[in-house]
Protein backbone atom coordinates (compact mmCIF):
# COMPACT_ATOMS: atom_id res chain seq x y z
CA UNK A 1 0.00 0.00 0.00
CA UNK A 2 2.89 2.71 1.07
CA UNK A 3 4.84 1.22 -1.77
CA UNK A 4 1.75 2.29 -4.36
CA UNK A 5 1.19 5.40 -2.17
CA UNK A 6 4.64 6.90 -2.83
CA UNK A 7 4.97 5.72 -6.40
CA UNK A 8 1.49 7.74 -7.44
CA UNK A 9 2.54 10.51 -5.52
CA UNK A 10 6.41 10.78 -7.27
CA UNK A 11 5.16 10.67 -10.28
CA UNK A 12 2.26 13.16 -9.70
CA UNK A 13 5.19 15.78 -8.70
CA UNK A 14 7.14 15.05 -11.47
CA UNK A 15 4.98 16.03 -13.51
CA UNK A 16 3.73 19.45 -11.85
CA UNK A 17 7.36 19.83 -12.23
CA UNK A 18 7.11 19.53 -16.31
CA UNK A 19 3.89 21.44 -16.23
CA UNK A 20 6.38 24.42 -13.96
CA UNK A 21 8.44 24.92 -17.02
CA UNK A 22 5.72 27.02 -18.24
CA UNK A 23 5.77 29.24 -15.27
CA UNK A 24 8.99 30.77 -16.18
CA UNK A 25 7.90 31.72 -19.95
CA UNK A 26 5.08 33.36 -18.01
CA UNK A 27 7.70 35.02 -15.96
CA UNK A 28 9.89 36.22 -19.31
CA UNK A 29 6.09 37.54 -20.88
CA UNK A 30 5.22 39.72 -18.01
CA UNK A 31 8.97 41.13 -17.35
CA UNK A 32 8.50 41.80 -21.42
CA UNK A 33 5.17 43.82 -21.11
CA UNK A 34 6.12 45.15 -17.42
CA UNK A 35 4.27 43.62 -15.46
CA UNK A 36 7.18 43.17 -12.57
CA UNK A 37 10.67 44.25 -13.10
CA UNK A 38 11.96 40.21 -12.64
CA UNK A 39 15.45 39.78 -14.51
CA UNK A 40 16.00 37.76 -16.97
CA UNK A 41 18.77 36.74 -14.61
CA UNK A 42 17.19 35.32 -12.26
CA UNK A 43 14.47 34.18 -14.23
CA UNK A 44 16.83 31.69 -16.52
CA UNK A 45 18.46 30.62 -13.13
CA UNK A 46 14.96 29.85 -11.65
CA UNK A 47 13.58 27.95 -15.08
CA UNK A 48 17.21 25.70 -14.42
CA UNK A 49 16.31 24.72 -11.37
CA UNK A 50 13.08 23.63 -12.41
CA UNK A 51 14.42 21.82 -15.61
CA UNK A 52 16.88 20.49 -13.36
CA UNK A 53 14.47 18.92 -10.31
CA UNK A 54 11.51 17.89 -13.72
CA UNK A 55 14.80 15.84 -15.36
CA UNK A 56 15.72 14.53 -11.92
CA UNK A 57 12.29 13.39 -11.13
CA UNK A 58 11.25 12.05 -14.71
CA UNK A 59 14.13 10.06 -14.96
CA UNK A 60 14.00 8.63 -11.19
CA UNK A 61 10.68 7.87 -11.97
CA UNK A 62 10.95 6.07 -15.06
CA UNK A 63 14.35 4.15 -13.45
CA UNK A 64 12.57 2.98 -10.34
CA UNK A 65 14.44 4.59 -8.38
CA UNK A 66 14.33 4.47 -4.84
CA UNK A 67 10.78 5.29 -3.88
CA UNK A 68 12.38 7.36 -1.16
CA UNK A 69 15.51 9.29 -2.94
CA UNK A 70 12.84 10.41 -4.93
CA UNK A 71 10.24 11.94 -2.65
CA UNK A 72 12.97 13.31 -1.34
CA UNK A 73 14.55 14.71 -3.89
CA UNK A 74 10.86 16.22 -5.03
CA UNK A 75 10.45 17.85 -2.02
CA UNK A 76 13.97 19.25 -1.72
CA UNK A 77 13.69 20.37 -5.09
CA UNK A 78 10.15 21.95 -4.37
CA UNK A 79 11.46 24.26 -1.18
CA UNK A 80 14.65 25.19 -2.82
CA UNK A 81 12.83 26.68 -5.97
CA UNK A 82 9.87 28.48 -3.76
CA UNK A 83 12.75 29.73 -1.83
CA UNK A 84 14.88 30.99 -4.52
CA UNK A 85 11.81 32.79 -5.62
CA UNK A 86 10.98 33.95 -2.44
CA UNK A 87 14.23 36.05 -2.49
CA UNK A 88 13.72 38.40 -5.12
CA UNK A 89 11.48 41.40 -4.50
CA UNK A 90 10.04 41.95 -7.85
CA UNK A 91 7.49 38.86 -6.80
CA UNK A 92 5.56 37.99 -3.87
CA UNK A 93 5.69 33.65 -3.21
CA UNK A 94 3.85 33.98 0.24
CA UNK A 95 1.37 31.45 -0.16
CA UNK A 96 3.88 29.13 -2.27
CA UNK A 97 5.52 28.14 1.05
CA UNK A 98 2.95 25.85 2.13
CA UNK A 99 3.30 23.83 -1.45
CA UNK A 100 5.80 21.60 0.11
CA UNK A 101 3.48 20.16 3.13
CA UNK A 102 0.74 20.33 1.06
CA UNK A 103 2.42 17.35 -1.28
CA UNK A 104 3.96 15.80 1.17
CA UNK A 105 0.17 15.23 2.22
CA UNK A 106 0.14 13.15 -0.74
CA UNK A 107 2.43 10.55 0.88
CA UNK A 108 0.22 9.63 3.63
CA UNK A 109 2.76 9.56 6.25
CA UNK A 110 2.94 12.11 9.02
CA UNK A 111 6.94 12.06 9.58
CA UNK A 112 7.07 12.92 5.94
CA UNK A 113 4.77 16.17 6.38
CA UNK A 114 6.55 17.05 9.09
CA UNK A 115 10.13 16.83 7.54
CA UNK A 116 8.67 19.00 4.50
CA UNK A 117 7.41 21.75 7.02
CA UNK A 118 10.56 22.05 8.32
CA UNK A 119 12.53 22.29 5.01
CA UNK A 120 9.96 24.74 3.98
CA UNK A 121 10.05 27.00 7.23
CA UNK A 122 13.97 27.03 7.11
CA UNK A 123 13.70 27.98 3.03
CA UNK A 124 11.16 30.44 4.26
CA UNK A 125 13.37 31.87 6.91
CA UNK A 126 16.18 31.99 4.37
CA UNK A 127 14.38 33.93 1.49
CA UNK A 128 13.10 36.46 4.26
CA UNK A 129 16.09 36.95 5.42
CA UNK A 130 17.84 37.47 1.96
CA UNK A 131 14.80 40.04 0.88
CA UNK A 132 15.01 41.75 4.07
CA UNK A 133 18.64 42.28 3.20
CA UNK A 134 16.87 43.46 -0.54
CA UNK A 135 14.40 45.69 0.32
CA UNK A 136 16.42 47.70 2.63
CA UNK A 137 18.86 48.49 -0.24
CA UNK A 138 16.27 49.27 -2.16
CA UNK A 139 13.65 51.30 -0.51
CA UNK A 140 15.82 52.66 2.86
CA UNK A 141 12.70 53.15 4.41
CA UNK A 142 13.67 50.75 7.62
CA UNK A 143 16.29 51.73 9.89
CA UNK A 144 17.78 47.98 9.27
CA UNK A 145 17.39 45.01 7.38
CA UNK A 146 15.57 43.07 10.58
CA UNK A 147 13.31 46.04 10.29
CA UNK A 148 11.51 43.61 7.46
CA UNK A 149 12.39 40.54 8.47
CA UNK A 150 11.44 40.30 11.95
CA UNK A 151 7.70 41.37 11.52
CA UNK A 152 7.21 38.99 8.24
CA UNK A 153 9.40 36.04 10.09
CA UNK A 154 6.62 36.28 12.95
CA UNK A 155 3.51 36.16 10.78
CA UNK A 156 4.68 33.39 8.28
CA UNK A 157 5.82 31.85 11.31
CA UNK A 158 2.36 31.91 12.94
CA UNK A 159 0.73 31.30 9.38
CA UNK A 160 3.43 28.38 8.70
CA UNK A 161 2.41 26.53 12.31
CA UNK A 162 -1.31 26.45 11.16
CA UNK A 163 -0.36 25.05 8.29
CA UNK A 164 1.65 22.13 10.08
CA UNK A 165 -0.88 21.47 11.91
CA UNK A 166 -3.76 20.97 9.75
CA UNK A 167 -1.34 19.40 7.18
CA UNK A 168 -0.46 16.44 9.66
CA UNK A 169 -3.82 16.09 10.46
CA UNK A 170 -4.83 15.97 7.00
CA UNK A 171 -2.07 13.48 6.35
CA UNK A 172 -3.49 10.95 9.57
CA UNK A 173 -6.92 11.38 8.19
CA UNK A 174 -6.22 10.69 4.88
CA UNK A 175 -4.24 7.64 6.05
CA UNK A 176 -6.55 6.51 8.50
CA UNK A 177 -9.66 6.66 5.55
CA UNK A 178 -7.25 4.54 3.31
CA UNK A 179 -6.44 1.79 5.53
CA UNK A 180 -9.96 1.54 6.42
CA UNK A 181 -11.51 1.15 2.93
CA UNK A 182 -8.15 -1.20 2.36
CA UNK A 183 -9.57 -3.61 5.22
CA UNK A 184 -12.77 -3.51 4.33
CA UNK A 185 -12.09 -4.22 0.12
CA UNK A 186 -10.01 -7.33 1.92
CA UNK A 187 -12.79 -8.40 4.20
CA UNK A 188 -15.09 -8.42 1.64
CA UNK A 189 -12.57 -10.32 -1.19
CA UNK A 190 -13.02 -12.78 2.00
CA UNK A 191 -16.06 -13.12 1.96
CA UNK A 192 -17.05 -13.90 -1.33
């Protein structure tokens, strides 16, 4: 049942990582007609991290590879590209933090949600911390960097506990509902 569970789940990510290719052509259309002032700098180096975790995935997918290297790997790839993002100021990713727990969801396990949380929260805390350091060269409205970062770090903070929470218990749910309907498909094979 895991076994399935994880294989559905990596290849469901890998391909919202092929489908996130498109994102970044999005990204190069509304720098174009100035929309956001996004470089094409950091657009490129987002759109090759997301080539780079959509080969990754595809091919551990199609090799088999470990079930767990690659939900791993997924995830890891999922916080470092909503983190990258997260630094630049031309674009706001604030919701895009909680994609990471939210598929991790998909995996039915509760240790897994929780190790996703964390990755995200520490991604979080870095991009913050990087577009604190951003803004304040930019605007010099703060008297310092933490000016920024300390009021956002405590309301994505309180935002990003919520979220752990109802994601694990989304995640126990889920599983519980599964192994449920699992039992009873095997009592009833059983039976007849």
């Amino acid at each position: 049942f895991q076994n399935r569970t994880t294989d559905r789940a990596n290849r469901l990510i890998s391909q919202i990582f092929l489908y996130s290719n498109f994102v970044c052509l999005i990204f190069i259309v509304a720098h174009y007609y100035d929309f956001f002032n996004m470089s094409y700098r950091f657009t490129l180096i987002t759109w090759a991290l997301i080539v780079f975790f959509s080969i990754t995935m595809y091919l551990f997918c199609k090799l088999n590879m470990n079930r767990t290297l690659t939900m791993y790997t997924g995830l890891f790839g999922v916080v470092t590209i909503i983190s990258f993002m997260g630094t630049n100021s031309a674009i706001g990713v604030n919701i895009s933090y909680a994609i990471a727990p939210l598929f991790s969801c998909m995996y039915l396990v509760k240790r897994y949600t929780i190790i996703a949380s964390s990755a995200g929260y520490i991604g979080m805390i870095f991009s913050l911390f990087i577009k604190s350091q951003e803004m304040y060269l930019l605007d010099m409205t703060t008297d310092t960097p933490m000016d920024y970062f300390i009021p956002h770090l405590a309301g994505f903070s309180i935002e990003y506990i919520i979220l752990l929470l109802a994601c694990t218990s989304i995640t126990g749910i889920l599983r519980q509902t599964v192994l449920e309907l699992q039992d009873r498909t095997e009592r009833i094979r059983i039976m007849q």
